[in-house]
N, C-alpha and C. Protein backbone atom coordinates (compact mmCIF):
# COMPACT_ATOMS: atom_id res chain seq x y z
N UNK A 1 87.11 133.84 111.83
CA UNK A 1 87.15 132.43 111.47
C UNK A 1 88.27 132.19 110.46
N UNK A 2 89.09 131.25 110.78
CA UNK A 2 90.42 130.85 109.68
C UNK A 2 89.84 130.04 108.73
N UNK A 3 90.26 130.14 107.59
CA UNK A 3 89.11 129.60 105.93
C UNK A 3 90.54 128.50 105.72
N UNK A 4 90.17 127.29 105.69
CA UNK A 4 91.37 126.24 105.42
C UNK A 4 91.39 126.10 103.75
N UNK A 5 92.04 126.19 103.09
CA UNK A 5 91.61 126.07 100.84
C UNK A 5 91.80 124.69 101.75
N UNK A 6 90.82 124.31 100.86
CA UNK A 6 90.94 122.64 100.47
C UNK A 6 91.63 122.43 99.68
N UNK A 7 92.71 121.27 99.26
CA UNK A 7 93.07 121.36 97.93
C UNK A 7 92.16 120.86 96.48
N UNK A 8 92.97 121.07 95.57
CA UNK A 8 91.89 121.04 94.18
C UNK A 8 92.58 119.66 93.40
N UNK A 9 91.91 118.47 93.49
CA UNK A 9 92.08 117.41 93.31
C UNK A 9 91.48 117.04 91.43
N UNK A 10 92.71 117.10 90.74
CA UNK A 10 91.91 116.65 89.25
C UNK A 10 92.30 115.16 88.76
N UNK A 11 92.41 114.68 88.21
CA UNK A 11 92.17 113.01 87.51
C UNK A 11 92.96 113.88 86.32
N UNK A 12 94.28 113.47 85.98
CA UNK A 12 95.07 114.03 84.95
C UNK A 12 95.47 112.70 83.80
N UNK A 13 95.38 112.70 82.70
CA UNK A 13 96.44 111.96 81.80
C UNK A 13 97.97 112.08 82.00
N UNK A 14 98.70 111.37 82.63
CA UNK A 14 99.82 111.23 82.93
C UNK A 14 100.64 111.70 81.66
N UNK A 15 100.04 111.41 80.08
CA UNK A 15 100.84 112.16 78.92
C UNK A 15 100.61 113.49 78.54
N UNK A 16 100.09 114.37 79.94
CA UNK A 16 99.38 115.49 79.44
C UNK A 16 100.51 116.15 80.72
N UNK A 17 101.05 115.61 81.84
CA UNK A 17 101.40 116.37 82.47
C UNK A 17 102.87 116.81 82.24
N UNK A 18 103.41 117.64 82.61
CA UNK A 18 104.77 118.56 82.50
C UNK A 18 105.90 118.29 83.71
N UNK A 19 107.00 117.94 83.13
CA UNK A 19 107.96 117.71 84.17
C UNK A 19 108.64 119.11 84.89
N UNK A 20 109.24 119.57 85.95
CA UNK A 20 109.90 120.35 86.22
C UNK A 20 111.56 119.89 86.48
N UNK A 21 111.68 119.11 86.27
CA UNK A 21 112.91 118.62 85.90
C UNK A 21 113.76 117.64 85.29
N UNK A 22 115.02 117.76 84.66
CA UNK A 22 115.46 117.14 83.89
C UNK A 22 115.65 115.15 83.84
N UNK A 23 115.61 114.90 85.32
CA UNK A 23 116.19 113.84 85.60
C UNK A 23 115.31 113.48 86.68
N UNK A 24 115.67 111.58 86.21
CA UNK A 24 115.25 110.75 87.34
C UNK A 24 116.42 109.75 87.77
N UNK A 25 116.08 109.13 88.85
CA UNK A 25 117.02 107.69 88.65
C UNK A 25 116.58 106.42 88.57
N UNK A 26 116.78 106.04 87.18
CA UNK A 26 115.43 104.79 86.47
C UNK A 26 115.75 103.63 87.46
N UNK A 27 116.88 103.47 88.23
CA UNK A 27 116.52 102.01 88.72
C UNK A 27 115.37 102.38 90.07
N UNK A 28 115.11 103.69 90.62
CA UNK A 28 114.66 103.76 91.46
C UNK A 28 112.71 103.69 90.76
N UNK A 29 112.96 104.50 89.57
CA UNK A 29 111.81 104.21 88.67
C UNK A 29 110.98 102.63 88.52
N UNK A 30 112.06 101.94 88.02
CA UNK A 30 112.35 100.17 88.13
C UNK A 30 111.59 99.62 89.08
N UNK A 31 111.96 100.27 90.29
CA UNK A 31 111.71 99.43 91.39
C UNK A 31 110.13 99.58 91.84
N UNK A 32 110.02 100.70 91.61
CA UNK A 32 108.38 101.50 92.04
C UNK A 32 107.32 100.58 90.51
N UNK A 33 107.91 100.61 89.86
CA UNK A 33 106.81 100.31 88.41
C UNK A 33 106.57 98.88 88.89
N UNK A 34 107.30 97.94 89.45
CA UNK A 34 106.95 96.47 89.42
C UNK A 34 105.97 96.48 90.45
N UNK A 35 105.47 97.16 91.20
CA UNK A 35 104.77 97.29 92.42
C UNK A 35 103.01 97.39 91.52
N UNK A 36 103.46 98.26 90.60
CA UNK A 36 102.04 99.07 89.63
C UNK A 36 101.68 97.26 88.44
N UNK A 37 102.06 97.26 87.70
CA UNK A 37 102.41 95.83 86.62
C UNK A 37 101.61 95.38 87.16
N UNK A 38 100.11 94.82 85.99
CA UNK A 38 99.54 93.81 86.59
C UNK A 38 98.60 94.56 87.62
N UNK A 39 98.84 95.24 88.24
CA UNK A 39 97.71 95.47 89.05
C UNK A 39 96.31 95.75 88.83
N UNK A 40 95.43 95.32 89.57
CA UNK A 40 93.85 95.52 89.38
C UNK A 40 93.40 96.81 89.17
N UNK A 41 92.39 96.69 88.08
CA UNK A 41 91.59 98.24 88.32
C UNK A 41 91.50 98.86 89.86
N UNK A 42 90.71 98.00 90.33
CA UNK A 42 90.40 98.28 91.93
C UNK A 42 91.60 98.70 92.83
N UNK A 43 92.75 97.95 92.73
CA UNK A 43 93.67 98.11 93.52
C UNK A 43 94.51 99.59 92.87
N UNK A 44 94.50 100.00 91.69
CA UNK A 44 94.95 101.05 90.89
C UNK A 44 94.41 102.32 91.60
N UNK A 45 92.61 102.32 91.57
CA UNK A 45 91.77 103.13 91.85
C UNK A 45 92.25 103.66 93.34
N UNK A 46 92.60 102.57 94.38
CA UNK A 46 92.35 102.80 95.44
C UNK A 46 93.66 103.20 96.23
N UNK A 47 94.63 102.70 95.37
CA UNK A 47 96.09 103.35 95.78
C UNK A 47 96.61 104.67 95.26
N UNK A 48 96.26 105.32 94.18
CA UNK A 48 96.14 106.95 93.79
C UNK A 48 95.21 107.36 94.34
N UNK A 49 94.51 106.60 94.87
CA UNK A 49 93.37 108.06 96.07
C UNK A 49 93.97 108.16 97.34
N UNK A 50 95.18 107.33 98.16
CA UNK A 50 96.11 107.91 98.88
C UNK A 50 96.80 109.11 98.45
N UNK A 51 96.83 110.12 99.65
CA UNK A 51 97.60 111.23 99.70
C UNK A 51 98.76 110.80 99.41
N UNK A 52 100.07 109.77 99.14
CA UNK A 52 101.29 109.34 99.06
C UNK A 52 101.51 109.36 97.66
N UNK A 53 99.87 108.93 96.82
CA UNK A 53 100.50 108.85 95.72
C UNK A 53 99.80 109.82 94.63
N UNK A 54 99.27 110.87 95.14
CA UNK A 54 98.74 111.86 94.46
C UNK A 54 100.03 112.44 94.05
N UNK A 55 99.76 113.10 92.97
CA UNK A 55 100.87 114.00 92.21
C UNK A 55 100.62 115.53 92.46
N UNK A 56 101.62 116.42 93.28
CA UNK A 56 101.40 117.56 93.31
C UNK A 56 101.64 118.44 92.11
N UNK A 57 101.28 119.23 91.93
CA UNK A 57 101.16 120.18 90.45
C UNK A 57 100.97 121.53 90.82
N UNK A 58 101.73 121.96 89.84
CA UNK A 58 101.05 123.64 89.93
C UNK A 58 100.28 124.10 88.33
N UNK A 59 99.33 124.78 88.40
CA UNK A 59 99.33 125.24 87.06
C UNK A 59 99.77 126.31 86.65
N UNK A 60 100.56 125.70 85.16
CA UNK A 60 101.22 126.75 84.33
C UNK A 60 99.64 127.13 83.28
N UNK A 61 100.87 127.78 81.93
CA UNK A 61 100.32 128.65 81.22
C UNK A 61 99.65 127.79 80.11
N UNK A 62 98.61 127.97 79.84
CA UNK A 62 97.92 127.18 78.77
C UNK A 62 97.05 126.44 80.15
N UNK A 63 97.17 126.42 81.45
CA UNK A 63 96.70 125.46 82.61
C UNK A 63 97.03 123.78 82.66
N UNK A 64 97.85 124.15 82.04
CA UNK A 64 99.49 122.80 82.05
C UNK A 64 100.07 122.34 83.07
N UNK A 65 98.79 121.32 83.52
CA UNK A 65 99.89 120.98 84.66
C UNK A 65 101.31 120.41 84.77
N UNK A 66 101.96 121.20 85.94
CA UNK A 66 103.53 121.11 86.20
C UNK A 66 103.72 120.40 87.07
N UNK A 67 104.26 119.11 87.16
CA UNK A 67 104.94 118.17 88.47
C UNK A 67 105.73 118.92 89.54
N UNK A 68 105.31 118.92 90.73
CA UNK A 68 106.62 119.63 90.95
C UNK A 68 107.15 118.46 92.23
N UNK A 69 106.57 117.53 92.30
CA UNK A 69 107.08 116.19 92.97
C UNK A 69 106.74 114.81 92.61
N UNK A 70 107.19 113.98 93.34
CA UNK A 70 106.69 112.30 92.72
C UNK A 70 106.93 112.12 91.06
N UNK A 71 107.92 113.11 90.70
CA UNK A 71 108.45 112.50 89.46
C UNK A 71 108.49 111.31 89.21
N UNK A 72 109.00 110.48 90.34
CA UNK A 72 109.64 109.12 90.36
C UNK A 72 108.23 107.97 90.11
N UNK A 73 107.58 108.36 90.77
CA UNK A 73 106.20 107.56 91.04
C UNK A 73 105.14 108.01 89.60
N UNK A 74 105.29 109.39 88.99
CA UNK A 74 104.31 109.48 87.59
C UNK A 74 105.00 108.68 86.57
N UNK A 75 106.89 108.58 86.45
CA UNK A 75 107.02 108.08 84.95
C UNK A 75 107.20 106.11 85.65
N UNK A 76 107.17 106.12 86.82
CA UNK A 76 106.77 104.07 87.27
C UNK A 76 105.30 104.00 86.64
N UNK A 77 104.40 104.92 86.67
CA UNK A 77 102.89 104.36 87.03
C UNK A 77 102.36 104.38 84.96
N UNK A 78 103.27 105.67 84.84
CA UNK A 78 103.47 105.50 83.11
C UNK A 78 103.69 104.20 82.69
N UNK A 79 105.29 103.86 82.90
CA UNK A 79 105.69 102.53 82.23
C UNK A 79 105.16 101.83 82.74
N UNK A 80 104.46 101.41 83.78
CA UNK A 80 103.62 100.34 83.96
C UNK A 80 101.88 100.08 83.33
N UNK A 81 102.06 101.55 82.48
CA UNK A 81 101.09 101.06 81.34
C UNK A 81 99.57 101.84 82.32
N UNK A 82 99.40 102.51 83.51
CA UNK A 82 98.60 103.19 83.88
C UNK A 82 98.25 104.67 83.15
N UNK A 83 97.29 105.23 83.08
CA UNK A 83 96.98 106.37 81.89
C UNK A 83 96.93 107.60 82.73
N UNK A 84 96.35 107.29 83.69
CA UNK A 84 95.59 108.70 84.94
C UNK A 84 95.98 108.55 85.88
N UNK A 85 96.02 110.13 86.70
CA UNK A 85 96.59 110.16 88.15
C UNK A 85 95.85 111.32 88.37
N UNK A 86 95.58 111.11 89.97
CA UNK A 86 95.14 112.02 90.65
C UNK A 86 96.43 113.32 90.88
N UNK A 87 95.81 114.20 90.56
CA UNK A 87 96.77 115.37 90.93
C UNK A 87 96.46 116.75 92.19
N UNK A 88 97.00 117.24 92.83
CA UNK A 88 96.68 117.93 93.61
C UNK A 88 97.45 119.44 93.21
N UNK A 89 96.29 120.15 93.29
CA UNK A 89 96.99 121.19 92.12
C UNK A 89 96.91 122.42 93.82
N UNK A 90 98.34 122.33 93.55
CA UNK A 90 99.06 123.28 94.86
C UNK A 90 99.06 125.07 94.43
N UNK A 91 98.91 125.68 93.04
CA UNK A 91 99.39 126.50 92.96
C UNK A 91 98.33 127.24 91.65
N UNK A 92 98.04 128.03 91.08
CA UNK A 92 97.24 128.29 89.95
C UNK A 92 98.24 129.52 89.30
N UNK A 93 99.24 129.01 88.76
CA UNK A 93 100.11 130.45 87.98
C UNK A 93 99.94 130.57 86.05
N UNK A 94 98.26 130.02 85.75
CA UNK A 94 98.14 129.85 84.58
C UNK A 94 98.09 131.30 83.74
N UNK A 95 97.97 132.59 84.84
CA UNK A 95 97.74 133.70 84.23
C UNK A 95 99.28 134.47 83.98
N UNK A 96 100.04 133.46 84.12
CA UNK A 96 101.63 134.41 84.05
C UNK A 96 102.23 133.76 82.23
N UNK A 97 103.03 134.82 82.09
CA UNK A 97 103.64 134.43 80.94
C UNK A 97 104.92 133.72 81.16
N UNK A 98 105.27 132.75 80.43
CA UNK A 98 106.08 131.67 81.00
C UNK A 98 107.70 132.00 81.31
N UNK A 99 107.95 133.19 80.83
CA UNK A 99 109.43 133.39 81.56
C UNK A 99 109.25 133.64 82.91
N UNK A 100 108.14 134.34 83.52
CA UNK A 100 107.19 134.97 84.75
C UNK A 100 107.25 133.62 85.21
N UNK A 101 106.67 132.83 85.06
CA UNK A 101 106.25 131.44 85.63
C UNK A 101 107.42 130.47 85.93
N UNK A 102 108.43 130.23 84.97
CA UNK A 102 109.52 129.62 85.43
C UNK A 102 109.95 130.42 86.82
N UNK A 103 110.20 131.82 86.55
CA UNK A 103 110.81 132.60 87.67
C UNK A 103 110.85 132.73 88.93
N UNK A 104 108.98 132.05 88.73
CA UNK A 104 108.81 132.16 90.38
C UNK A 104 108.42 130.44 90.66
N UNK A 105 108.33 129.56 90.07
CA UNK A 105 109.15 128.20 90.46
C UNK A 105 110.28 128.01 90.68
N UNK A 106 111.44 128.80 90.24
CA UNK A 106 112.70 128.88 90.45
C UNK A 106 112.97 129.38 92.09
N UNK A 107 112.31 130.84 92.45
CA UNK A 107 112.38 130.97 93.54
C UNK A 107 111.62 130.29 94.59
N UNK A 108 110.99 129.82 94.23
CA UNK A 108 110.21 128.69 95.21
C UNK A 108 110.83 127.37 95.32
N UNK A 109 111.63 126.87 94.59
CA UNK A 109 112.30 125.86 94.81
C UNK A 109 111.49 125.02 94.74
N UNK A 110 110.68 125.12 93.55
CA UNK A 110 110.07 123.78 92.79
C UNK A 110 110.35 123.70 91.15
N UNK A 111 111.71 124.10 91.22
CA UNK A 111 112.49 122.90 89.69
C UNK A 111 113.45 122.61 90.11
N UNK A 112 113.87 122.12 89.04
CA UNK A 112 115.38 121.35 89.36
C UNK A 112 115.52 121.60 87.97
N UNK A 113 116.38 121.43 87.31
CA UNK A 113 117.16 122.12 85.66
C UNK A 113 118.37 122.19 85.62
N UNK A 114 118.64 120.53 86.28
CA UNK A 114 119.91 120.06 86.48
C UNK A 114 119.93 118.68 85.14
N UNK A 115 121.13 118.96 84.00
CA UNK A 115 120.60 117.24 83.42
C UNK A 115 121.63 116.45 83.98
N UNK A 116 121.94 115.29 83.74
CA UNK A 116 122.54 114.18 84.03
C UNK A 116 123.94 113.59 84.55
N UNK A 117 124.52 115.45 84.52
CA UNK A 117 125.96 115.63 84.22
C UNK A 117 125.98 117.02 85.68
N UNK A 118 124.97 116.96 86.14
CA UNK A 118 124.80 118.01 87.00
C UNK A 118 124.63 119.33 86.90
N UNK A 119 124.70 119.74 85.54
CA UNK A 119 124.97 120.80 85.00
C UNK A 119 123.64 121.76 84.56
N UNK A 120 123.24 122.74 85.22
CA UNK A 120 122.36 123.39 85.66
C UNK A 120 122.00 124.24 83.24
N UNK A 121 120.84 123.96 83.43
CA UNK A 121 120.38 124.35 81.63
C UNK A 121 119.28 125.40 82.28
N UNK A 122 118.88 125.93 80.82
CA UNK A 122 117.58 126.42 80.87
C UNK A 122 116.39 125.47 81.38
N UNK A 123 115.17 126.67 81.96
CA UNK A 123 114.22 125.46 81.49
C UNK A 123 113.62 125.24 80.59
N UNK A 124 113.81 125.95 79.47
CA UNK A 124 113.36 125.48 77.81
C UNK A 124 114.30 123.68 77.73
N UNK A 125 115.05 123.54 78.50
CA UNK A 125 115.72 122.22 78.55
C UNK A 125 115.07 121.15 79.26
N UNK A 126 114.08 121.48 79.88
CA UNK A 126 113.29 120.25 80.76
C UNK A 126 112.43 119.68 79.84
N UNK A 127 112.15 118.72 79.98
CA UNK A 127 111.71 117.77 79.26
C UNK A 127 109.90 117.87 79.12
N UNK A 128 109.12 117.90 78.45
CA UNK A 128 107.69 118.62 78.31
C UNK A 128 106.91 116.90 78.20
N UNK A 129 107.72 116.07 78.52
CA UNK A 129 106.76 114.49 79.09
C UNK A 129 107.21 114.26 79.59
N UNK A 130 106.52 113.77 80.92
CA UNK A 130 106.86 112.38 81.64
C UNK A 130 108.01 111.42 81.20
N UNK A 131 107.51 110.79 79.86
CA UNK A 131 108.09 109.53 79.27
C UNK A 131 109.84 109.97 79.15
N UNK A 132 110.16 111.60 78.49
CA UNK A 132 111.37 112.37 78.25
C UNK A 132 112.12 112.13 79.44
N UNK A 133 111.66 111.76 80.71
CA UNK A 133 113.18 112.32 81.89
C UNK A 133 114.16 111.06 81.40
N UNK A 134 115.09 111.39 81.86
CA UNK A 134 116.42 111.32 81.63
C UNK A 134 117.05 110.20 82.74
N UNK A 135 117.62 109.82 82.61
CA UNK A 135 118.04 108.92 83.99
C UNK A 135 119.51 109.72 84.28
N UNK A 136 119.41 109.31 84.99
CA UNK A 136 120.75 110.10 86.28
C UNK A 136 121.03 109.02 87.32
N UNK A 137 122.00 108.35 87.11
CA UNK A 137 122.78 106.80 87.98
C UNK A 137 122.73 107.58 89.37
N UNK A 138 123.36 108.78 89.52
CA UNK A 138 123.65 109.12 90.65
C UNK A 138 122.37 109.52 91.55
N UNK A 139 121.36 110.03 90.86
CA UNK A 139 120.27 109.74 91.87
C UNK A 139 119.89 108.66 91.95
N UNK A 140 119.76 107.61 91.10
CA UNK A 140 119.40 106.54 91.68
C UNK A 140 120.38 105.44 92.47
N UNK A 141 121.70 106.40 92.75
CA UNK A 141 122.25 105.63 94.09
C UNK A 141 121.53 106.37 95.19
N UNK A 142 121.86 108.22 95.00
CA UNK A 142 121.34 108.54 96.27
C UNK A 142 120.07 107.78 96.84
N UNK A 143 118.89 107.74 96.21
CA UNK A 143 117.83 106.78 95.87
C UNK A 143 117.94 106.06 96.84
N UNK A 144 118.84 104.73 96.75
CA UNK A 144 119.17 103.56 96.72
C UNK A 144 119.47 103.40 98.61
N UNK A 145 120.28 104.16 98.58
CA UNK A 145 120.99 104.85 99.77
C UNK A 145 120.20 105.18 100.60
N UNK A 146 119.43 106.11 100.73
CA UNK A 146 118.33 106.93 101.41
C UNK A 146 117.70 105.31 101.84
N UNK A 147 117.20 104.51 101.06
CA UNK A 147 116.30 103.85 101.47
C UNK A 147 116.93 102.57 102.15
N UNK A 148 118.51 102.38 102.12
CA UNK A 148 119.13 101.60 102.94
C UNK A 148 119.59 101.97 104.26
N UNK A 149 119.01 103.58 104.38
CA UNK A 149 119.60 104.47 105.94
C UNK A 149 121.21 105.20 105.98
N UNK A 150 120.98 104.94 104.65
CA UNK A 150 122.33 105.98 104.76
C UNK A 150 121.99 107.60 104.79
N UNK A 151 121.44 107.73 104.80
CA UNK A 151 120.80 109.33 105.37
C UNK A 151 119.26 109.18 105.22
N UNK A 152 118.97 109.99 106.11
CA UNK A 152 117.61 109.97 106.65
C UNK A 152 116.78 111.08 105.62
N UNK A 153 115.34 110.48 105.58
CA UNK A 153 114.18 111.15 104.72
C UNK A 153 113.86 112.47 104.39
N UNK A 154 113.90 114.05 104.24
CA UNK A 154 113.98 114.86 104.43
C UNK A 154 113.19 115.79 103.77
N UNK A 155 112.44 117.08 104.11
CA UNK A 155 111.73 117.83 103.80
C UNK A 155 112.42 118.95 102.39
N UNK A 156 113.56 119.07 102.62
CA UNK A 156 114.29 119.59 102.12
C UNK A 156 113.78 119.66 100.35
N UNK A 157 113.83 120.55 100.01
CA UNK A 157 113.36 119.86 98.29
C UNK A 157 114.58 119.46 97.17
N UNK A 158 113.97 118.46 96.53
CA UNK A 158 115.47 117.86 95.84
C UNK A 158 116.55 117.17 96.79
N UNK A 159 116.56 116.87 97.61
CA UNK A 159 117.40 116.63 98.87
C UNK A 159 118.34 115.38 98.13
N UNK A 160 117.23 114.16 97.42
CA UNK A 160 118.30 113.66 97.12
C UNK A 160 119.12 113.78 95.84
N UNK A 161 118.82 115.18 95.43
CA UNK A 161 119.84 115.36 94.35
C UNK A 161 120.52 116.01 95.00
N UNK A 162 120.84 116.56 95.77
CA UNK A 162 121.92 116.95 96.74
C UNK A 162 122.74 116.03 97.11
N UNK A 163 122.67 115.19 97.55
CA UNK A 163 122.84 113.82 97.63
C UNK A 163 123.88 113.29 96.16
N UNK A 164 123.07 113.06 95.20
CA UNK A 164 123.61 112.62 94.10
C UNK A 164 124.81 113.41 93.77
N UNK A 165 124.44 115.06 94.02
CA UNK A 165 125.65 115.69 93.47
C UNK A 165 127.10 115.80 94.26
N UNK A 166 126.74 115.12 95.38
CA UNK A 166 127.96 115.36 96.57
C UNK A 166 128.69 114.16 96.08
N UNK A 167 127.92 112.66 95.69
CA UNK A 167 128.64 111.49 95.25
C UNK A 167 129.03 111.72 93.69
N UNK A 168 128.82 112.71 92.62
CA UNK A 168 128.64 112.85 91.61
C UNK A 168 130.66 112.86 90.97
N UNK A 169 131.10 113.43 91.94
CA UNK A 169 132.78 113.62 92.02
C UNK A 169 133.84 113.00 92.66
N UNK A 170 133.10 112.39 93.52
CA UNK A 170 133.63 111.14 94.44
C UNK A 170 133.85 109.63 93.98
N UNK A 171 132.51 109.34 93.11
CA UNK A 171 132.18 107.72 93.00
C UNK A 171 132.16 107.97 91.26
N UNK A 172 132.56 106.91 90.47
CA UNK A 172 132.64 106.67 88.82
C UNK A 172 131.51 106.53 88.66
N UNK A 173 131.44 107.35 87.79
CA UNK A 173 129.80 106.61 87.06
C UNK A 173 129.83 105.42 86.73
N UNK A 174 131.48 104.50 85.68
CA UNK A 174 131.45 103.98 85.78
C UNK A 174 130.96 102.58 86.78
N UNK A 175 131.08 102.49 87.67
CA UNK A 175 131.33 102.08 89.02
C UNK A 175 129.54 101.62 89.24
N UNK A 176 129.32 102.95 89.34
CA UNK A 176 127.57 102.58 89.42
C UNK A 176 126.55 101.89 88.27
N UNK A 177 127.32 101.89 87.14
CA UNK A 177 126.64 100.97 86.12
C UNK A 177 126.69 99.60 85.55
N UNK A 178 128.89 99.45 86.58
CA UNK A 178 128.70 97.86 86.22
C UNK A 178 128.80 97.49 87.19
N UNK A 179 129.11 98.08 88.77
CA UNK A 179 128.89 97.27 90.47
C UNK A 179 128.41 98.13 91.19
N UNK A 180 127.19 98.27 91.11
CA UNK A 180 126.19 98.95 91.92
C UNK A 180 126.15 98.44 93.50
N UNK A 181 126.64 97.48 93.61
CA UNK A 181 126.98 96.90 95.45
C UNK A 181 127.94 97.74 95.87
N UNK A 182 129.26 97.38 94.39
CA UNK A 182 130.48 98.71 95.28
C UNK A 182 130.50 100.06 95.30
N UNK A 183 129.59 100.13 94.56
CA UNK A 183 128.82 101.96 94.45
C UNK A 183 128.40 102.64 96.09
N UNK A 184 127.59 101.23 96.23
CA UNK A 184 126.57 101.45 97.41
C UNK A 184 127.70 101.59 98.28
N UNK A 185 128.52 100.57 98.37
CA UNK A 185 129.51 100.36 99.71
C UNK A 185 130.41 101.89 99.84
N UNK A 186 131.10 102.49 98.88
CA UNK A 186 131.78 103.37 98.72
C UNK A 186 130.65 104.81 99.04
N UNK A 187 129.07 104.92 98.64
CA UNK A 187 128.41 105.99 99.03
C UNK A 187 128.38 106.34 100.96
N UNK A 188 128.02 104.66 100.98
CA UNK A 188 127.53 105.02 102.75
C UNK A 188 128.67 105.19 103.55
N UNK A 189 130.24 104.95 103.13
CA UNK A 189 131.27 105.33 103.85
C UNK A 189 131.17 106.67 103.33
N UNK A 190 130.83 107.44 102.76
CA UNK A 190 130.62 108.80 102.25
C UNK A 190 129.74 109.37 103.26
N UNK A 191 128.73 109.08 102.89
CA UNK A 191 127.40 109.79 103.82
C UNK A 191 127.59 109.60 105.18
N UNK A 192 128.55 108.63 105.60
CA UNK A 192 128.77 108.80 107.44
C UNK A 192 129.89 109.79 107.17
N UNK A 193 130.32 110.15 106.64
CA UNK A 193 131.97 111.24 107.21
C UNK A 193 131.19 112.55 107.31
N UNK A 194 132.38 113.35 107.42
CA UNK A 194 132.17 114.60 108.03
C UNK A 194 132.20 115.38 106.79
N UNK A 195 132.22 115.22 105.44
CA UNK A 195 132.67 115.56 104.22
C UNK A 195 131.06 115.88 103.86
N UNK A 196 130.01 114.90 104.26
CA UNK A 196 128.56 115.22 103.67
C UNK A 196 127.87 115.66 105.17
N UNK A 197 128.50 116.18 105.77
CA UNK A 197 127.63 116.69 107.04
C UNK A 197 126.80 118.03 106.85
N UNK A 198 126.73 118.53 105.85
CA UNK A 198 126.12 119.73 105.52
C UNK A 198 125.03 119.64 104.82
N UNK A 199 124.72 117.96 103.91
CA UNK A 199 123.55 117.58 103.25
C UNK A 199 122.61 117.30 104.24
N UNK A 200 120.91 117.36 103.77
CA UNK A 200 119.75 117.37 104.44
C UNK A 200 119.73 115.89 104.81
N UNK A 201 119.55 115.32 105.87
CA UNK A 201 118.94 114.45 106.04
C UNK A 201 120.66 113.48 107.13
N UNK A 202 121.65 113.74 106.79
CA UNK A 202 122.96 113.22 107.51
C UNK A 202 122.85 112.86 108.78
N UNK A 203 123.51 111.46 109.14
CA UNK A 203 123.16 111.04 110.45
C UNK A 203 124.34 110.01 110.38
N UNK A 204 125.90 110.99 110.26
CA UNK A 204 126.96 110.64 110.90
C UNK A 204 127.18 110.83 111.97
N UNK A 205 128.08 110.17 112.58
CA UNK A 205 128.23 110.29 114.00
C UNK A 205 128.97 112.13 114.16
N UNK A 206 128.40 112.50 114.88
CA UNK A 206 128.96 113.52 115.79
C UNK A 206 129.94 113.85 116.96
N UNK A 207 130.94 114.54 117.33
CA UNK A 207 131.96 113.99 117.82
C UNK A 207 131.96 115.42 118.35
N UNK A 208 132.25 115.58 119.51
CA UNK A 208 131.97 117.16 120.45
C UNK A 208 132.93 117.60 120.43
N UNK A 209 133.31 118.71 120.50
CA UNK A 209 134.31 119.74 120.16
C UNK A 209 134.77 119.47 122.07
């Protein structure tokens, strides 16, 4: 007989949980929090008991839970003044000592310990709240992008910081902070060429040898 784990579902304080990486992109933050604002107990209750908006976690050391997705959706549901989230705790590595524990999130490809500038830190450099991430313009074009069809949704992890970092040398930061239209316009002629055909999710045209 095959034994399915159920997963292990806890009710967390959103100021209790641990980021695994440095950065978000706040307008994409922005956009998700006005959705939360205002909303009903009831309607609160009943939209974190969707699987979409549970927070996956692993536990670290001390049994600290670690984000290791929906960054974007714990620090919206924060600033929108919500306290608790359902968490789905994917992993139990509370018995490792924490250089041990980064190590094998690292090889699993659940951090990121990239800050704002792309530039890969320790993870004594990640930020130990929610409230701490960092904004990063360039994910929140990739962000922006993704959800206008300039590349498609992807399993990939971090995908759209892949994304961010391919536009990160291409497009001004400038650019994205005072014309975010010509940001956009200049990304998606990006993401159709043959220049980002190697990122997850690309759906430029193809042209047969």
């Amino acid at each position: 007989m095959n034994h399915i784990r159920e997963p292990v579902l806890k009710s967390v304080l959103i100021s209790a949980l641990h980021p695994t990486q440095i950065t978000v992109g706040m307008r994409e933050v922005r956009r998700k929090r006005k959705s939360w604002e205002g909303a009903s107990d009831n309607k609160v209750s009943r939209e974190l008991g969707k699987d979409d908006h549970m927070i996956p976690t692993v536990l670290g050391p001390g049994k600290i839970h670690y984000v290791t997705d929906h960054h974007h959706l714990a620090r919206a549901l924060h600033d929108a003044g919500i306290t608790e989230v359902l968490c789905t705790v994917e992993h139990n590595f509370s018995k490792l000592a924490p250089e041990t524990f980064w190590f094998n999130l690292d090889n699993r490809g659940l951090m990121h310990p990239f800050d704002a500038e792309g530039r890969r830190r320790s993870y004594k450099d990640i930020p130990d709240k929610i409230a701490k991430l960092v904004d990063d313009p360039y994910r929140s074009l990739a962000g922006e992008l993704r959800r206008a069809g300039g590349f498609a949704k992807d399993t990939t992890p971090f995908s759209e910081f892949l994304w961010a970092d391919f536009f990160r040398s291409r497009i001004k930061r400038k650019t994205i902070e005072s014309d975010f239209g010509r940001a956009m316009d200049e990304a998606l002629a990006l993401a159709k060429s043959k220049k980002a055909n190697y990122l997850p999710g690309w759906c430029g045209s193809v042209t047969e040898e």
